[in-house]
C-alpha atoms as a PDB file:
ATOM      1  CA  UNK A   1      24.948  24.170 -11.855  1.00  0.00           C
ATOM      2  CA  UNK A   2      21.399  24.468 -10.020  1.00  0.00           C
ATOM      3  CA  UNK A   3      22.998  21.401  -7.244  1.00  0.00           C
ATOM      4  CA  UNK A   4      25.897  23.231  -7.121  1.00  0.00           C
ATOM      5  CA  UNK A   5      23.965  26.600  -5.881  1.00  0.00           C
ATOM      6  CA  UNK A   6      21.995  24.613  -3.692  1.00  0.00           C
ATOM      7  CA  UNK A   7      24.947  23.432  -1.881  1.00  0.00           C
ATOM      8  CA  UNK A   8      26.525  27.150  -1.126  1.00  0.00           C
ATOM      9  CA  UNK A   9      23.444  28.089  -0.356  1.00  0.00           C
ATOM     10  CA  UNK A  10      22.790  24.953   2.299  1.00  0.00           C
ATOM     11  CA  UNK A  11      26.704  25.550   3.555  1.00  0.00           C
ATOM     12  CA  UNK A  12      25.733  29.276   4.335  1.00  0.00           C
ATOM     13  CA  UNK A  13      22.414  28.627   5.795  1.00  0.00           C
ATOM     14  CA  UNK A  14      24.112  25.783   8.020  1.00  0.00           C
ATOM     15  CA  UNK A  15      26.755  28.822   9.296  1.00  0.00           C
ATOM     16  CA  UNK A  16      24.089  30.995   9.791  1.00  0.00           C
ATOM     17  CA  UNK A  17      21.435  28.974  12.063  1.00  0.00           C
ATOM     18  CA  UNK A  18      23.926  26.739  13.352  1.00  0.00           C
ATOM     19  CA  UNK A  19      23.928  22.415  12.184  1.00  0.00           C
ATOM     20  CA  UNK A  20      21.419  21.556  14.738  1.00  0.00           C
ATOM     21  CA  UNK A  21      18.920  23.482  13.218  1.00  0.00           C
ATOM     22  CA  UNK A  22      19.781  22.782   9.658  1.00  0.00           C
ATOM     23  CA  UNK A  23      19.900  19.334  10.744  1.00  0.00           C
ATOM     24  CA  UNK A  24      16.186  19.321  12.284  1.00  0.00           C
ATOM     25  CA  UNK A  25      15.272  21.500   8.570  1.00  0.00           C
ATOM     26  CA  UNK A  26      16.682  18.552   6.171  1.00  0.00           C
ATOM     27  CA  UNK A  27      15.438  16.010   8.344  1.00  0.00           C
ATOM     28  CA  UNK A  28      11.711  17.306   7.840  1.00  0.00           C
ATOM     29  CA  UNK A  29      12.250  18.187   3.981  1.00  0.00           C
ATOM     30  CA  UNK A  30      13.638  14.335   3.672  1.00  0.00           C
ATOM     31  CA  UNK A  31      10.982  12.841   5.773  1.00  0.00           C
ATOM     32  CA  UNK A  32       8.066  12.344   3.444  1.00  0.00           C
ATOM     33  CA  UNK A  33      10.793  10.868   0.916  1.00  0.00           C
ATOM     34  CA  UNK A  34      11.617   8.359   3.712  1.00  0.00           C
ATOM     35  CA  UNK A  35       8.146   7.338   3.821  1.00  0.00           C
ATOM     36  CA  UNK A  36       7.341   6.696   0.884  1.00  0.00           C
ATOM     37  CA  UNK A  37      10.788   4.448   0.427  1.00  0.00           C
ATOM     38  CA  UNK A  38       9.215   2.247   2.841  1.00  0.00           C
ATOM     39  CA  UNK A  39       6.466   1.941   1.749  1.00  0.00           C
ATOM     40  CA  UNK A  40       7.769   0.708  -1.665  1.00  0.00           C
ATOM     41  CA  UNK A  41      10.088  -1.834   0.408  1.00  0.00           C
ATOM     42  CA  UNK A  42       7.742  -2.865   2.285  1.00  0.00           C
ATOM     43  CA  UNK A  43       9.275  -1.746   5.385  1.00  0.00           C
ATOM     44  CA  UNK A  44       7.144  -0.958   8.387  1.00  0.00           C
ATOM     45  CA  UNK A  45       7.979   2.064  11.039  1.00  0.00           C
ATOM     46  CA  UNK A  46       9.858   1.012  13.862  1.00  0.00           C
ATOM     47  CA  UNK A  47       7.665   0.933  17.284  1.00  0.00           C
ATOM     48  CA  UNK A  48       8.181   2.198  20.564  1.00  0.00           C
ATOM     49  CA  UNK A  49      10.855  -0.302  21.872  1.00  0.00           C
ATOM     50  CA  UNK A  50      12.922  -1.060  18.705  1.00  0.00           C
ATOM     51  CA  UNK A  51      13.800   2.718  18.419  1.00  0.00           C
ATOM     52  CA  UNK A  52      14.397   2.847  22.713  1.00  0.00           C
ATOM     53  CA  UNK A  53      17.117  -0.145  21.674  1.00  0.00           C
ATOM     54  CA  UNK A  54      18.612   1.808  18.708  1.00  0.00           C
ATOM     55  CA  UNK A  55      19.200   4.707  20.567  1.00  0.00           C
ATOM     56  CA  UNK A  56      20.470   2.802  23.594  1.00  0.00           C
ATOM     57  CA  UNK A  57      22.784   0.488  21.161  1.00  0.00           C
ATOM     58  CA  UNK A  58      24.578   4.004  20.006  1.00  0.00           C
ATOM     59  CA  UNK A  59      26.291   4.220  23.347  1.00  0.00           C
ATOM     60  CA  UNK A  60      29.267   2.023  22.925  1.00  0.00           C
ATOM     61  CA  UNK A  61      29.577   1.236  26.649  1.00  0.00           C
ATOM     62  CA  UNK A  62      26.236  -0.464  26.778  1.00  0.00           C
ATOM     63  CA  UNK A  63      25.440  -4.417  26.249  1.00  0.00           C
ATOM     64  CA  UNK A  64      23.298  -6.012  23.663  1.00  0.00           C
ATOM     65  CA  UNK A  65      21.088  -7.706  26.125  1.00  0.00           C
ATOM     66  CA  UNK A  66      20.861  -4.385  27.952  1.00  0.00           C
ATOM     67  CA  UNK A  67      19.575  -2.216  25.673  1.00  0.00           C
ATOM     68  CA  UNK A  68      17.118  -5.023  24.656  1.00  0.00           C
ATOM     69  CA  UNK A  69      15.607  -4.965  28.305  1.00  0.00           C
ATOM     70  CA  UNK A  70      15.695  -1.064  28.087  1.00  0.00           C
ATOM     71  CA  UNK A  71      13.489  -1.321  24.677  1.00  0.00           C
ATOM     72  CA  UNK A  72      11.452  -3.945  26.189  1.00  0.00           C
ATOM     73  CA  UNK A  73      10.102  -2.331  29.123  1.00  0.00           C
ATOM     74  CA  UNK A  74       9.701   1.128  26.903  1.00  0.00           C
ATOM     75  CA  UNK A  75       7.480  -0.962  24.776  1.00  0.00           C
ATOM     76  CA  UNK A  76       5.273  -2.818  27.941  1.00  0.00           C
ATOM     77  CA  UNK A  77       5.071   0.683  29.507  1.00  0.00           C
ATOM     78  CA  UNK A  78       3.687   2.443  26.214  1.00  0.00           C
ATOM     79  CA  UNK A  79       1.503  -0.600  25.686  1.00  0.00           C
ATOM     80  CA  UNK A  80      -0.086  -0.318  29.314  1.00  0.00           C
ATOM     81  CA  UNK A  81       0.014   3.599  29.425  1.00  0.00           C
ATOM     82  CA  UNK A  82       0.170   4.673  26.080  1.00  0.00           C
ATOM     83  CA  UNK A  83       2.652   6.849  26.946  1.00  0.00           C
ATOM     84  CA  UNK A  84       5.914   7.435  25.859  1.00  0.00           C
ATOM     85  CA  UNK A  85       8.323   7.301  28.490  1.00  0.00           C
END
């Protein structure tokens, strides 16, 4: 019943701000939840570069080997200049 509530109550809210923003709210609620996921698996954050090659690799239209060079050289650059893009 309480789940149920929850979910009227998110569906609302979503209307109300607009998805973007209720998007950005969940994402921070789930983060620490995420974390700690990981960190039982073992899993280590993704760095600079890996996450540059995700994001590229989302675009349909771009290659493989592309988006690795694109990662690459966001990873060299924050290496050299610690600074992110």
């Amino acid at each position: 019943m309480a789940s149920k509530a929850i979910s009227t109550i998110g569906k609302y809210a979503a209307k109300k701000i607009g998805n973007k923003t209720f998007d950005k709210a969940i994402q921070k609620i789930s983060e620490p939840y995420e974390r700690l996921k990981r960190k039982a698996f073992g899993i280590k954050p993704l760095n600079v570069g890996e996450r540059e090659t995700i994001k590229c690799l989302q675009n349909p239209h771009n290659s493989s080997s592309y988006c690795k060079s694109v990662g690459n050289t966001v990873r060299k650059t924050y290496h050299k200049t610690g600074k992110y893009k």
